[in-house]
C-alpha atoms as a PDB file:
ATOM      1  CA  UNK A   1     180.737 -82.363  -5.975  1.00  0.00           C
ATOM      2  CA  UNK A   2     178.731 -80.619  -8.645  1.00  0.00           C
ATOM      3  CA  UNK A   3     177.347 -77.276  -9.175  1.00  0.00           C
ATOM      4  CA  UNK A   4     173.308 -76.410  -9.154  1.00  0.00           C
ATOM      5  CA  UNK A   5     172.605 -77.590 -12.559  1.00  0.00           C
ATOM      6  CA  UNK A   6     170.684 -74.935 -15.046  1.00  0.00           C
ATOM      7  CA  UNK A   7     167.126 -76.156 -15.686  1.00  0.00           C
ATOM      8  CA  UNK A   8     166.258 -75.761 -20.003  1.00  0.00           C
ATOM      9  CA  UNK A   9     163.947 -72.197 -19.862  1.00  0.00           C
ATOM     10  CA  UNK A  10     165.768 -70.960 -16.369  1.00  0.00           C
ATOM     11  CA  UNK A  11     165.902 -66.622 -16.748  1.00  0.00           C
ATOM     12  CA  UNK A  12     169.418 -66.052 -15.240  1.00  0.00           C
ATOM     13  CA  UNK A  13     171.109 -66.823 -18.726  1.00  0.00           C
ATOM     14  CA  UNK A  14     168.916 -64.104 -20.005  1.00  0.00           C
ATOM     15  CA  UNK A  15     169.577 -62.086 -16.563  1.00  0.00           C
ATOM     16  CA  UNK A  16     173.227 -62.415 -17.373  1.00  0.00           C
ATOM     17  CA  UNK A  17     172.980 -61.415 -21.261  1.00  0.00           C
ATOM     18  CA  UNK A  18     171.002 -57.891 -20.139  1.00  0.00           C
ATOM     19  CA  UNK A  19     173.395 -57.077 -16.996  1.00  0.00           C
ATOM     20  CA  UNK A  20     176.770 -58.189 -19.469  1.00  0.00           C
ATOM     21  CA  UNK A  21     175.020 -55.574 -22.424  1.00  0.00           C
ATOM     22  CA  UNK A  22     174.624 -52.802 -20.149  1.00  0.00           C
ATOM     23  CA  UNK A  23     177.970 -53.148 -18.388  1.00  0.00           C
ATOM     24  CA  UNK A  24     179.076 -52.858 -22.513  1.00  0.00           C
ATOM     25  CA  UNK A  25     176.950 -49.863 -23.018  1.00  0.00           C
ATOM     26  CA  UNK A  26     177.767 -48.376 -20.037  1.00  0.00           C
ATOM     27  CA  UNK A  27     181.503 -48.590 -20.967  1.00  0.00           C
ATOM     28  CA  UNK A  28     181.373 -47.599 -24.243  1.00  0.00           C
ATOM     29  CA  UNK A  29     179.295 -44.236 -23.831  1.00  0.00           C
ATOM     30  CA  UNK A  30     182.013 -43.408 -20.868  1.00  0.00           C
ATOM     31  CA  UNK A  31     184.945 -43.587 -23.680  1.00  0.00           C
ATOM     32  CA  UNK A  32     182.908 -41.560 -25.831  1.00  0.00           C
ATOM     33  CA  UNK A  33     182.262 -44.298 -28.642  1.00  0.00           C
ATOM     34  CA  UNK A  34     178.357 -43.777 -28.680  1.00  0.00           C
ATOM     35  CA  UNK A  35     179.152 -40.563 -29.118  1.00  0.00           C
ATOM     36  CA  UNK A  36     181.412 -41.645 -32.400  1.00  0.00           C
ATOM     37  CA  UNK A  37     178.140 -43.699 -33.610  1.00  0.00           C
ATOM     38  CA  UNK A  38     176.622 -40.584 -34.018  1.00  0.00           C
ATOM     39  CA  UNK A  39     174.621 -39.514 -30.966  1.00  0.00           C
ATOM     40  CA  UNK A  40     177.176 -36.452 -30.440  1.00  0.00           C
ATOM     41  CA  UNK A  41     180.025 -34.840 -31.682  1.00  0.00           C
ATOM     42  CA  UNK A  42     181.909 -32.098 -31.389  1.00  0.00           C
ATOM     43  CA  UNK A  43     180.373 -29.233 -32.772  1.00  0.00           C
ATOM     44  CA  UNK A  44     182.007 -25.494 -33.474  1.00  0.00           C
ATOM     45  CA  UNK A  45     181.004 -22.258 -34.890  1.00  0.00           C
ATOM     46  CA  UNK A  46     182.476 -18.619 -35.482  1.00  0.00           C
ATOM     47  CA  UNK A  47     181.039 -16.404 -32.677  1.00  0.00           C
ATOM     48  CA  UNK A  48     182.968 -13.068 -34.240  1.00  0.00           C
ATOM     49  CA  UNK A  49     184.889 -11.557 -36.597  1.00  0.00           C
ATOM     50  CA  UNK A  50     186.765  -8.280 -36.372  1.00  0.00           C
ATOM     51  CA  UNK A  51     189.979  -6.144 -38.330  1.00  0.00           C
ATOM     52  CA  UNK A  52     192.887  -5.340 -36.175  1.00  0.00           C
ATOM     53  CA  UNK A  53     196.216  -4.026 -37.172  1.00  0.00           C
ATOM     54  CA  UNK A  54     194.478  -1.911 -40.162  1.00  0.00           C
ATOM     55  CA  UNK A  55     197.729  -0.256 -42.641  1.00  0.00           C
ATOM     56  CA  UNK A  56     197.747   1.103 -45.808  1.00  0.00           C
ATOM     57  CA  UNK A  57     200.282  -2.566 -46.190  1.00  0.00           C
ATOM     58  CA  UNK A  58     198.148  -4.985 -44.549  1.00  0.00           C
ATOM     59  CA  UNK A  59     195.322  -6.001 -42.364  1.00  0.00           C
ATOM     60  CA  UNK A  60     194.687  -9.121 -39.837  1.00  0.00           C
ATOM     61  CA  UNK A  61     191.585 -10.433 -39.771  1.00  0.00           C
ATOM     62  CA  UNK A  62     191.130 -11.971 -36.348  1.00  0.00           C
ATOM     63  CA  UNK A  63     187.872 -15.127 -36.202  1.00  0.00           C
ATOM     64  CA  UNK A  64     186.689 -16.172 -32.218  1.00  0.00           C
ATOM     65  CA  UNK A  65     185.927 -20.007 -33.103  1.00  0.00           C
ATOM     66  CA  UNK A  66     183.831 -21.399 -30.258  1.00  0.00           C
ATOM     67  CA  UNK A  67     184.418 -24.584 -29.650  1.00  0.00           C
ATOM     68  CA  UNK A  68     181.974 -27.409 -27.895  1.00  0.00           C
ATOM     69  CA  UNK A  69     182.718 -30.493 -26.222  1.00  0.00           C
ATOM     70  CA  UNK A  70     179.818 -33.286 -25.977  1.00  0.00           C
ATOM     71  CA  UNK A  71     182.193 -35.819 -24.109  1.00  0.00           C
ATOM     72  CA  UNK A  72     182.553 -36.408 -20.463  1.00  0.00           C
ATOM     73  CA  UNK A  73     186.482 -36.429 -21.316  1.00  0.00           C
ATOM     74  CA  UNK A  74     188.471 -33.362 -22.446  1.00  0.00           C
ATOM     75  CA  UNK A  75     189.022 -32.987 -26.265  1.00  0.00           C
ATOM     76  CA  UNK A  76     192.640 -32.243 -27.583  1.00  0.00           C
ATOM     77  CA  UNK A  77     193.309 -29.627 -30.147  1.00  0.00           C
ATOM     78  CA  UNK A  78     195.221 -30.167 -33.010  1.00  0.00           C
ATOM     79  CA  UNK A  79     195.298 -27.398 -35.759  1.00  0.00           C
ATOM     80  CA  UNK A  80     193.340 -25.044 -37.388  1.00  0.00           C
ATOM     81  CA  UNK A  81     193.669 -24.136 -41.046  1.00  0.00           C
ATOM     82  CA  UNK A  82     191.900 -21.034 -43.049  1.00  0.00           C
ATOM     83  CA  UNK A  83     191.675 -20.468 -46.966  1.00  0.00           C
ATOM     84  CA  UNK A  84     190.437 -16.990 -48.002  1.00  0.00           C
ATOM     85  CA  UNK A  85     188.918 -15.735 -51.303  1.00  0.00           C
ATOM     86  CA  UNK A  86     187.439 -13.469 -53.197  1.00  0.00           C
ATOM     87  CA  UNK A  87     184.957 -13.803 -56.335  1.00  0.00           C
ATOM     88  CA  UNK A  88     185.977 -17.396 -56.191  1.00  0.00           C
ATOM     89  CA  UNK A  89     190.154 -15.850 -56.229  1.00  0.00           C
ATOM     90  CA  UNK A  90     191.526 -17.348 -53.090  1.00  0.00           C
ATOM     91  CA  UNK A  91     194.527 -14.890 -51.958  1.00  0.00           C
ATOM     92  CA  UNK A  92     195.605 -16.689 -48.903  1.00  0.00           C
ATOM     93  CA  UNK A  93     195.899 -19.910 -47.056  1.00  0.00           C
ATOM     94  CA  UNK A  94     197.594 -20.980 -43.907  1.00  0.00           C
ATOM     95  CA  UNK A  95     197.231 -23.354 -41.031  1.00  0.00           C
ATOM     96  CA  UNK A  96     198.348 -23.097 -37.107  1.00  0.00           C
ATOM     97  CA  UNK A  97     198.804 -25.893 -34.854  1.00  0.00           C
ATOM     98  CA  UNK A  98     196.955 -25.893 -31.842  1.00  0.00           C
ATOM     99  CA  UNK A  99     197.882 -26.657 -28.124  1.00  0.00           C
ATOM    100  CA  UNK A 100     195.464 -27.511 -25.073  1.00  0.00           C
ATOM    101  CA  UNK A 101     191.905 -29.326 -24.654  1.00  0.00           C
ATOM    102  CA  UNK A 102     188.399 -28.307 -24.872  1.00  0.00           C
ATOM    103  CA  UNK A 103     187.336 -29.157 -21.234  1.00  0.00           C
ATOM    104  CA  UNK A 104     184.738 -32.276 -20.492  1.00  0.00           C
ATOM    105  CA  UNK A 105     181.307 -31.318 -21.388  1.00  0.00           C
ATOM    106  CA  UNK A 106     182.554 -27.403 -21.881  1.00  0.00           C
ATOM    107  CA  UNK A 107     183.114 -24.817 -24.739  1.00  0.00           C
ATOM    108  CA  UNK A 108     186.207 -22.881 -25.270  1.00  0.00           C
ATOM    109  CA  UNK A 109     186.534 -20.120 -27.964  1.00  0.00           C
ATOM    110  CA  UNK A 110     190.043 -19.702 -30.209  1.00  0.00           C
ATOM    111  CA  UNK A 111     191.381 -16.885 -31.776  1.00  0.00           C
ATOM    112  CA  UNK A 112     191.956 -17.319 -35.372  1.00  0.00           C
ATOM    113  CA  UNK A 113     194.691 -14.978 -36.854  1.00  0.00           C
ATOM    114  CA  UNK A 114     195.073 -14.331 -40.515  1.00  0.00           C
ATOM    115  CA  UNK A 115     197.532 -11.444 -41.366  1.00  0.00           C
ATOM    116  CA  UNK A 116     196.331 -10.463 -45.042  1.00  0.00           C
ATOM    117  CA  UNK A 117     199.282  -8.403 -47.219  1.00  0.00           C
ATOM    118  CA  UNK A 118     197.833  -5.982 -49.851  1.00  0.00           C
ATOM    119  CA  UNK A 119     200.392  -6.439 -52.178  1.00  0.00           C
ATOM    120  CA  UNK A 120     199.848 -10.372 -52.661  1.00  0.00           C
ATOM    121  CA  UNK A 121     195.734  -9.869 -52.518  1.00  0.00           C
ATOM    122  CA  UNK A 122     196.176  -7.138 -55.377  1.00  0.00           C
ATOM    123  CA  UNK A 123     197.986  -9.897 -57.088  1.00  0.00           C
ATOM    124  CA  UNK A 124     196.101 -13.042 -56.918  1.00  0.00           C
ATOM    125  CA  UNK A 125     192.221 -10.798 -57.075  1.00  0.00           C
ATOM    126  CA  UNK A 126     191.575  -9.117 -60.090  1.00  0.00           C
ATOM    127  CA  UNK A 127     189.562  -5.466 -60.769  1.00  0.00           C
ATOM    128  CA  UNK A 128     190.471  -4.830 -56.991  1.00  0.00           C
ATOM    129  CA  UNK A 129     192.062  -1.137 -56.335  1.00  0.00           C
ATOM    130  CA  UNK A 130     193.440   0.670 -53.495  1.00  0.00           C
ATOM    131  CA  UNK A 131     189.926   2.122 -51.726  1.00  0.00           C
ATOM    132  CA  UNK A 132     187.955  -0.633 -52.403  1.00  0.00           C
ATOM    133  CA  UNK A 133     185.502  -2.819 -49.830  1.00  0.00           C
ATOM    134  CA  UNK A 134     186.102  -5.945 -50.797  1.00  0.00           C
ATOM    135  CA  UNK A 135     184.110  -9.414 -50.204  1.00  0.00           C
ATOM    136  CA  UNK A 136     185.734 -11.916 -49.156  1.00  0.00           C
ATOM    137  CA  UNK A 137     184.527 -16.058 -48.262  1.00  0.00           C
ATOM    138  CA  UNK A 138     186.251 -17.740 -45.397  1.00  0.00           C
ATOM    139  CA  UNK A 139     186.671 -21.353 -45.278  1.00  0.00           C
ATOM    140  CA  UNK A 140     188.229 -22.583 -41.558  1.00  0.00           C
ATOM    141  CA  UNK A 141     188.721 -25.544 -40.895  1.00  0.00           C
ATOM    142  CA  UNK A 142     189.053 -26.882 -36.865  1.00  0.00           C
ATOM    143  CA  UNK A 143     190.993 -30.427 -36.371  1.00  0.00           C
ATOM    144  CA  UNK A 144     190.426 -32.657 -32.924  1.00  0.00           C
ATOM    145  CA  UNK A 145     191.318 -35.547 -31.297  1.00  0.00           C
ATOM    146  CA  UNK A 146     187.789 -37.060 -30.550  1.00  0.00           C
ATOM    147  CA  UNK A 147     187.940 -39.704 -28.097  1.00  0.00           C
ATOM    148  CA  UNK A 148     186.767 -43.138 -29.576  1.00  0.00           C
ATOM    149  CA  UNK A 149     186.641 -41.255 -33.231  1.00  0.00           C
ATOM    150  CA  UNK A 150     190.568 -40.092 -33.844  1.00  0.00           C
ATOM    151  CA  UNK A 151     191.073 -37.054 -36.124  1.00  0.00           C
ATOM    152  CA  UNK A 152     188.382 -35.251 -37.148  1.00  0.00           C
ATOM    153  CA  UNK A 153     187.922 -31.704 -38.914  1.00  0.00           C
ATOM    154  CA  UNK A 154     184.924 -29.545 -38.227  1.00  0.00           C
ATOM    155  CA  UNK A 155     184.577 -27.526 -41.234  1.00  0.00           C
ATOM    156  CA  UNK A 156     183.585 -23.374 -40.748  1.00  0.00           C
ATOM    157  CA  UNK A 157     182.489 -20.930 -43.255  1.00  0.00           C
ATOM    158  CA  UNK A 158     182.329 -17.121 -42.969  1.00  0.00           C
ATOM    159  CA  UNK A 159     181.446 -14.105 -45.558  1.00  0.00           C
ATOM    160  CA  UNK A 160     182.597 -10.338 -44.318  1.00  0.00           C
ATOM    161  CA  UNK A 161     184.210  -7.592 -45.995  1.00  0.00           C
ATOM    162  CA  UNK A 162     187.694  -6.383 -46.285  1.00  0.00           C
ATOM    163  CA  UNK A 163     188.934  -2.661 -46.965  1.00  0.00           C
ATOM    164  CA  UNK A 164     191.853  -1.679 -48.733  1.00  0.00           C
ATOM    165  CA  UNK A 165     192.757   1.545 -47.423  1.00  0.00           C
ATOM    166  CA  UNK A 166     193.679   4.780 -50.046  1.00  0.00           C
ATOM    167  CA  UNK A 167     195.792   7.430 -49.427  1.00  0.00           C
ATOM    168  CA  UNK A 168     193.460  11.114 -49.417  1.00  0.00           C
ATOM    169  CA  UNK A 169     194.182  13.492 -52.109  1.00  0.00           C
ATOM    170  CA  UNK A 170     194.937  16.463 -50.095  1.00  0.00           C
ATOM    171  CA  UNK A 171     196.439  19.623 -51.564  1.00  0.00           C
ATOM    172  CA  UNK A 172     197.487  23.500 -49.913  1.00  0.00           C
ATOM    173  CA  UNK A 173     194.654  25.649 -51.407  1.00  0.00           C
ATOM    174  CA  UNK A 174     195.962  28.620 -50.406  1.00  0.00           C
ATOM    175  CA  UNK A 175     198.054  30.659 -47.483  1.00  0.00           C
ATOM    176  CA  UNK A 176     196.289  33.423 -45.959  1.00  0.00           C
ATOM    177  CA  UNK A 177     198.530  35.773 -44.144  1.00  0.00           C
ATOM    178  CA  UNK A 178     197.934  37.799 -41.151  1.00  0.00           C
ATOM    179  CA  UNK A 179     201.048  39.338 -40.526  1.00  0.00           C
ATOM    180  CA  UNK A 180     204.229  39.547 -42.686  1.00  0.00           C
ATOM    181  CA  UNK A 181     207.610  40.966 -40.653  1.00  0.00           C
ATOM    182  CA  UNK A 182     211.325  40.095 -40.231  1.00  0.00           C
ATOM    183  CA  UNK A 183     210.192  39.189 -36.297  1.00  0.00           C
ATOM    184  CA  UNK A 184     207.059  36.895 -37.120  1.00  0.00           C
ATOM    185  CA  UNK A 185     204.933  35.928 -39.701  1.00  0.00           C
ATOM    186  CA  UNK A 186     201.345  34.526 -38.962  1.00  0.00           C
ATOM    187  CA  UNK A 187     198.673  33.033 -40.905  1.00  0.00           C
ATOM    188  CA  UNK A 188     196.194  30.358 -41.994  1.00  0.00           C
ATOM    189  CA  UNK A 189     197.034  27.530 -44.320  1.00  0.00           C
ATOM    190  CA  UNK A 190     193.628  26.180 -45.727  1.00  0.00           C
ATOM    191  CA  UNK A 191     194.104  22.259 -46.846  1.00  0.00           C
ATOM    192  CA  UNK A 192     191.500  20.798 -49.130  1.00  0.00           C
ATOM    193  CA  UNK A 193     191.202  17.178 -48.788  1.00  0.00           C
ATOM    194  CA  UNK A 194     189.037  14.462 -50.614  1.00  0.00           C
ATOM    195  CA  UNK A 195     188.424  10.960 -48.885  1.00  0.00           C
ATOM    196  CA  UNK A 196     189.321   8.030 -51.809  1.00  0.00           C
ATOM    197  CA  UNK A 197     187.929   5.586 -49.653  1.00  0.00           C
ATOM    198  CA  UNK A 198     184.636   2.785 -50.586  1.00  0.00           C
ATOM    199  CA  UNK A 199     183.733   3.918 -46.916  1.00  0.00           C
ATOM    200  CA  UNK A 200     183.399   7.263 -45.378  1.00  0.00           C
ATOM    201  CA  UNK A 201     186.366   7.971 -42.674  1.00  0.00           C
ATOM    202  CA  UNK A 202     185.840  10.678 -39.521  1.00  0.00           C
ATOM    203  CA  UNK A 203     189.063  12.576 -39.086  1.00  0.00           C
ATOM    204  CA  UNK A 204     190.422  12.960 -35.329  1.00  0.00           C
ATOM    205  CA  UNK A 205     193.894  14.072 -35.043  1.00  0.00           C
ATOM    206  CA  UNK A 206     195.969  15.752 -38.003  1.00  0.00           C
ATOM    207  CA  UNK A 207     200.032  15.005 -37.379  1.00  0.00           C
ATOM    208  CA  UNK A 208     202.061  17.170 -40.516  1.00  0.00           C
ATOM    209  CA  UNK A 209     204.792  18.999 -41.168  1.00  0.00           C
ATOM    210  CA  UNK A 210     205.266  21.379 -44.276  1.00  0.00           C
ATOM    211  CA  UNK A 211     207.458  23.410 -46.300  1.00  0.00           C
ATOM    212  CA  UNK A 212     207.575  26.809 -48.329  1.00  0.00           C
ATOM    213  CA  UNK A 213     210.467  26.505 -50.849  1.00  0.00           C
ATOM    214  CA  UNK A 214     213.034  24.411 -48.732  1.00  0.00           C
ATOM    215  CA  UNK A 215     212.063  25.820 -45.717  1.00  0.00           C
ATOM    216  CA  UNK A 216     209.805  24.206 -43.028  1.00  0.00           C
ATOM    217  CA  UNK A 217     207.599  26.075 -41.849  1.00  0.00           C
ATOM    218  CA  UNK A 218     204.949  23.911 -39.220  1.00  0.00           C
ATOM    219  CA  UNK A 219     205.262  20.582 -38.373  1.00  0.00           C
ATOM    220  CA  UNK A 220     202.784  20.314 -35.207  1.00  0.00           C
ATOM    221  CA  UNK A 221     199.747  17.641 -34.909  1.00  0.00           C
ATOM    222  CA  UNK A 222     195.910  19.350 -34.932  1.00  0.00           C
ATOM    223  CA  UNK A 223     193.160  17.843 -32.639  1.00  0.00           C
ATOM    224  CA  UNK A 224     190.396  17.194 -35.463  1.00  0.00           C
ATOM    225  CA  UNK A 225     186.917  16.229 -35.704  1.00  0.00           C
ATOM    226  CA  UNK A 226     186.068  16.261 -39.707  1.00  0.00           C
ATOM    227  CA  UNK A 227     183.465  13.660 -41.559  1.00  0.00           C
ATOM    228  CA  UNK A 228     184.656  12.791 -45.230  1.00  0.00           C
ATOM    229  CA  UNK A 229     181.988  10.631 -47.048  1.00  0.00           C
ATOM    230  CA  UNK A 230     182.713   7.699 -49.364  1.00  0.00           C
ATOM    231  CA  UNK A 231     183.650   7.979 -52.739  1.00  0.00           C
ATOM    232  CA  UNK A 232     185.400  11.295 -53.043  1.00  0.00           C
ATOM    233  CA  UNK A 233     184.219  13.022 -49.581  1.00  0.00           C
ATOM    234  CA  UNK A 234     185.620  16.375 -49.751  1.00  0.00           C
ATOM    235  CA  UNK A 235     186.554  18.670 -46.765  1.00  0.00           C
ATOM    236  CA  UNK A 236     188.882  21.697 -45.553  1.00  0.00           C
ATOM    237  CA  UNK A 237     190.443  22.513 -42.385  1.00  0.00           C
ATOM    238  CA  UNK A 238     192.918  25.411 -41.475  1.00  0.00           C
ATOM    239  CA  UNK A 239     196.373  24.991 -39.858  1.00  0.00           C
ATOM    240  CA  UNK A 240     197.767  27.667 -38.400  1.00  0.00           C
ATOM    241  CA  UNK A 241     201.248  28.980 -39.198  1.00  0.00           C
ATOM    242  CA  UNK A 242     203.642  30.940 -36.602  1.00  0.00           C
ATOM    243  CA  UNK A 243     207.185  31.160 -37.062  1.00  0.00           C
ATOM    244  CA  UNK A 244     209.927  33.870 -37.251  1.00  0.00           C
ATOM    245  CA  UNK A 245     211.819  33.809 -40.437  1.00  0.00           C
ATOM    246  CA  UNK A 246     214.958  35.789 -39.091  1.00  0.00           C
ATOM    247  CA  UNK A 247     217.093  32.944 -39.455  1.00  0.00           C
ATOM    248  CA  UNK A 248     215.897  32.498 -43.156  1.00  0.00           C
ATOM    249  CA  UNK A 249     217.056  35.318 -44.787  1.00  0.00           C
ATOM    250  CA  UNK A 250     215.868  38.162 -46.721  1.00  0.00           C
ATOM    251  CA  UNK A 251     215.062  36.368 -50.304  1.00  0.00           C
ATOM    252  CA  UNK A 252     212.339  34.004 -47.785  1.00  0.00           C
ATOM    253  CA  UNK A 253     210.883  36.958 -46.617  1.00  0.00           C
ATOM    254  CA  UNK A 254     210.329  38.620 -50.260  1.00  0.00           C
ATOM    255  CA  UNK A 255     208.873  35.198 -51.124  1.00  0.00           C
ATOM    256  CA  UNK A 256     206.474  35.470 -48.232  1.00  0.00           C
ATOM    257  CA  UNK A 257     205.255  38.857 -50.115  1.00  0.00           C
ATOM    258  CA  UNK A 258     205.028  37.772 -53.318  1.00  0.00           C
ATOM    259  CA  UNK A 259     201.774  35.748 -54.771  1.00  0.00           C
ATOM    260  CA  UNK A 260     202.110  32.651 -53.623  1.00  0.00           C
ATOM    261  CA  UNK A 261     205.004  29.605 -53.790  1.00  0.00           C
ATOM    262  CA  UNK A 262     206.076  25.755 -53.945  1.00  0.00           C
ATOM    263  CA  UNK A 263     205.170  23.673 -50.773  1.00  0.00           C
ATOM    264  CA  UNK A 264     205.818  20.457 -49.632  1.00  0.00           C
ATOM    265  CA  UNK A 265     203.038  18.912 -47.408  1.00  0.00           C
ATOM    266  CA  UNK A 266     203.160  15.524 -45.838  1.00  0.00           C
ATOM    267  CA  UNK A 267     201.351  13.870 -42.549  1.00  0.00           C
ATOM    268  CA  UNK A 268     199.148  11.620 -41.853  1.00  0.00           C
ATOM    269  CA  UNK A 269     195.136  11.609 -40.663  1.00  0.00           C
ATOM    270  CA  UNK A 270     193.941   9.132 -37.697  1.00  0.00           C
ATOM    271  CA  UNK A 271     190.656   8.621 -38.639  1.00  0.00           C
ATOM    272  CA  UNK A 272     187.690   6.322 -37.621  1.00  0.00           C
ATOM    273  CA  UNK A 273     186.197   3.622 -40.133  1.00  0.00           C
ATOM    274  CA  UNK A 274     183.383   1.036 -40.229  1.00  0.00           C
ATOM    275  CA  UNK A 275     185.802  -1.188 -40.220  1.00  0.00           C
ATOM    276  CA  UNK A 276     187.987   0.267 -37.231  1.00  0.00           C
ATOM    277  CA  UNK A 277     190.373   3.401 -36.548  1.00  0.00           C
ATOM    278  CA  UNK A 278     193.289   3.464 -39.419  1.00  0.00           C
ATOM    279  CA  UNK A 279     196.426   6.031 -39.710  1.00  0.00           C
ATOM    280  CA  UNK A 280     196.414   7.907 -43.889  1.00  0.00           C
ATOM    281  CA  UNK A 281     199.213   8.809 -45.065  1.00  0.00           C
ATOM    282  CA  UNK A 282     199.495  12.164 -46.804  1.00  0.00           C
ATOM    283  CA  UNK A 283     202.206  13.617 -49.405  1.00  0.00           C
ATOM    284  CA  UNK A 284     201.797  16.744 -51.873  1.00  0.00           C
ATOM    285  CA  UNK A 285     204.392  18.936 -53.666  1.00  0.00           C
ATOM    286  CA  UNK A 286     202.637  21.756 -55.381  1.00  0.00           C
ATOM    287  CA  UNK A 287     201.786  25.154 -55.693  1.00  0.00           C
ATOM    288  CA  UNK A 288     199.766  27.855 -53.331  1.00  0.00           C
ATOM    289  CA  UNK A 289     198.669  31.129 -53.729  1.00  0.00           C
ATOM    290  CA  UNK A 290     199.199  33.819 -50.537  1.00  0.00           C
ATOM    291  CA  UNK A 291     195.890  36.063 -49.710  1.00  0.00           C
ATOM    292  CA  UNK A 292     196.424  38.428 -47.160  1.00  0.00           C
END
């Protein structure tokens, strides 16, 4: 028995073309294809920067890469890598692989770590110096699996700044004493310090210890609020000094009366930056005077 034959000009072969291409369409914008043609990708851009870690060895510069997803699938992670430069003298390079997905039709936002040494920038970037701000150019780069596509690389880009921390010049101006005896001595050691820094630095805690001759005499940490400006920001603050020198014998004490002696002063100043809090080191052997 035979079918229903088609009559020449019937519309159900062109009923069946349309329904067959938009059962095609329809299947290839669910695996994402389309979206590989060009009517969406993934996209992704650097929400924020910031400095963490801040040394007088290194610094990590830590990028928040947000991440969007276009597809109605999740989209798998595969690495990110960074390249880092300065006047067009890259100074470090690195990649990390990545676990996880980007959810369906969401955003997610990666942390970016890159640890930067001193000692290899100073290296690699010339006419840099300890105290400097330092531009730098960023170049990320974030690798997916994009359903329909494969691998693909969404490139980033990013100018900031960098510091390089420098140690203060700090030095014991002089000793003022207020009282002089075998039981206790007393008095006010006046430090003069001077900020070597591109950027000004706001002094809140003093930790130091220091010595007359061989002998220490304070080692104590001073609660601090002091503002050194960029560039040779100068400043002074007074430590106190209590301590009986019994134990130290006669030839100390003479030394206390004299004009003045060798010290040994050595610390370091917590202080607040644009860039972040950081801890200075501090070291001086010199010379003082005693006022009384």
């Amino acid at each position: 028995m035979k079918g229903p034959s088609i009559k020449k000009g019937s519309i159900l072969p062109k009923f069946a073309a349309i329904v067959y291409v938009a059962t095609l369409l329809s299947a290839l914008s669910g695996c994402g294809v389309l979206n590989g043609l060009g009517l969406a990708k993934p996209s992704a851009k650097i929400a924020g920067v910031s400095i963490k870690d801040i040394g007088m060895d290194s610094a990590t510069l830590l990028f928040d890469v947000e991440v969007k997803n276009p597809y109605s699938l999740p989209l798998p992670l595969v690495a990110m890598d960074y390249g880092l430069a300065s006047t067009g003298q890259q100074f470090l390079t690195g990649r990390s692989d990545l676990q996880g997905t980007v959810p369906a039709n969401g955003t997610k936002t990666l942390p970016l770590s890159a640890k930067v040494s001193y000692l290899e920038l100073l290296k690699a970037v010339k006419d840099v110096r300890p105290g400097a701000v330092m531009p730098y150019a960023a170049q990320l780069g974030l690798s997916v699996n994009a359903p329909g596509i494969g691998p693909l690389r969404l490139p980033l880009n990013k100018q900031g700044e960098l510091p390089i921390p420098a140690k203060p010049d700090v030095k014991v101006a002089e000793i003022k004493w207020q009282k002089v005896a075998l039981d206790e001595v007393t008095g006010l050691a006046k430090l003069s310090l001077i900020n070597r820094n591109q950027f000004p630095v706001d002094l809140t805690k003093l930790v130091y210890a220091m010595s007359l001759g061989d002998v220490e005499v304070a080692r104590s940490a001073l609660v601090k609020n002091v503002a050194f400006g960029a560039d040779g920001g100068a400043g002074e603050i007074e430590i106190p000094l209590s301590f009986s020198p019994q134990q130290m014998g006669m030839g100390f004490l003479r030394m206390l009366t004299g004009s003045g002696a060798g010290y040994k002063f050595g610390g370091t100043m917590e202080v607040g930056t644009p860039f972040g809090p950081m801890s200075l080191p501090m070291e001086k052997v010199g010379n003082t005077i005693f006022r009384r």
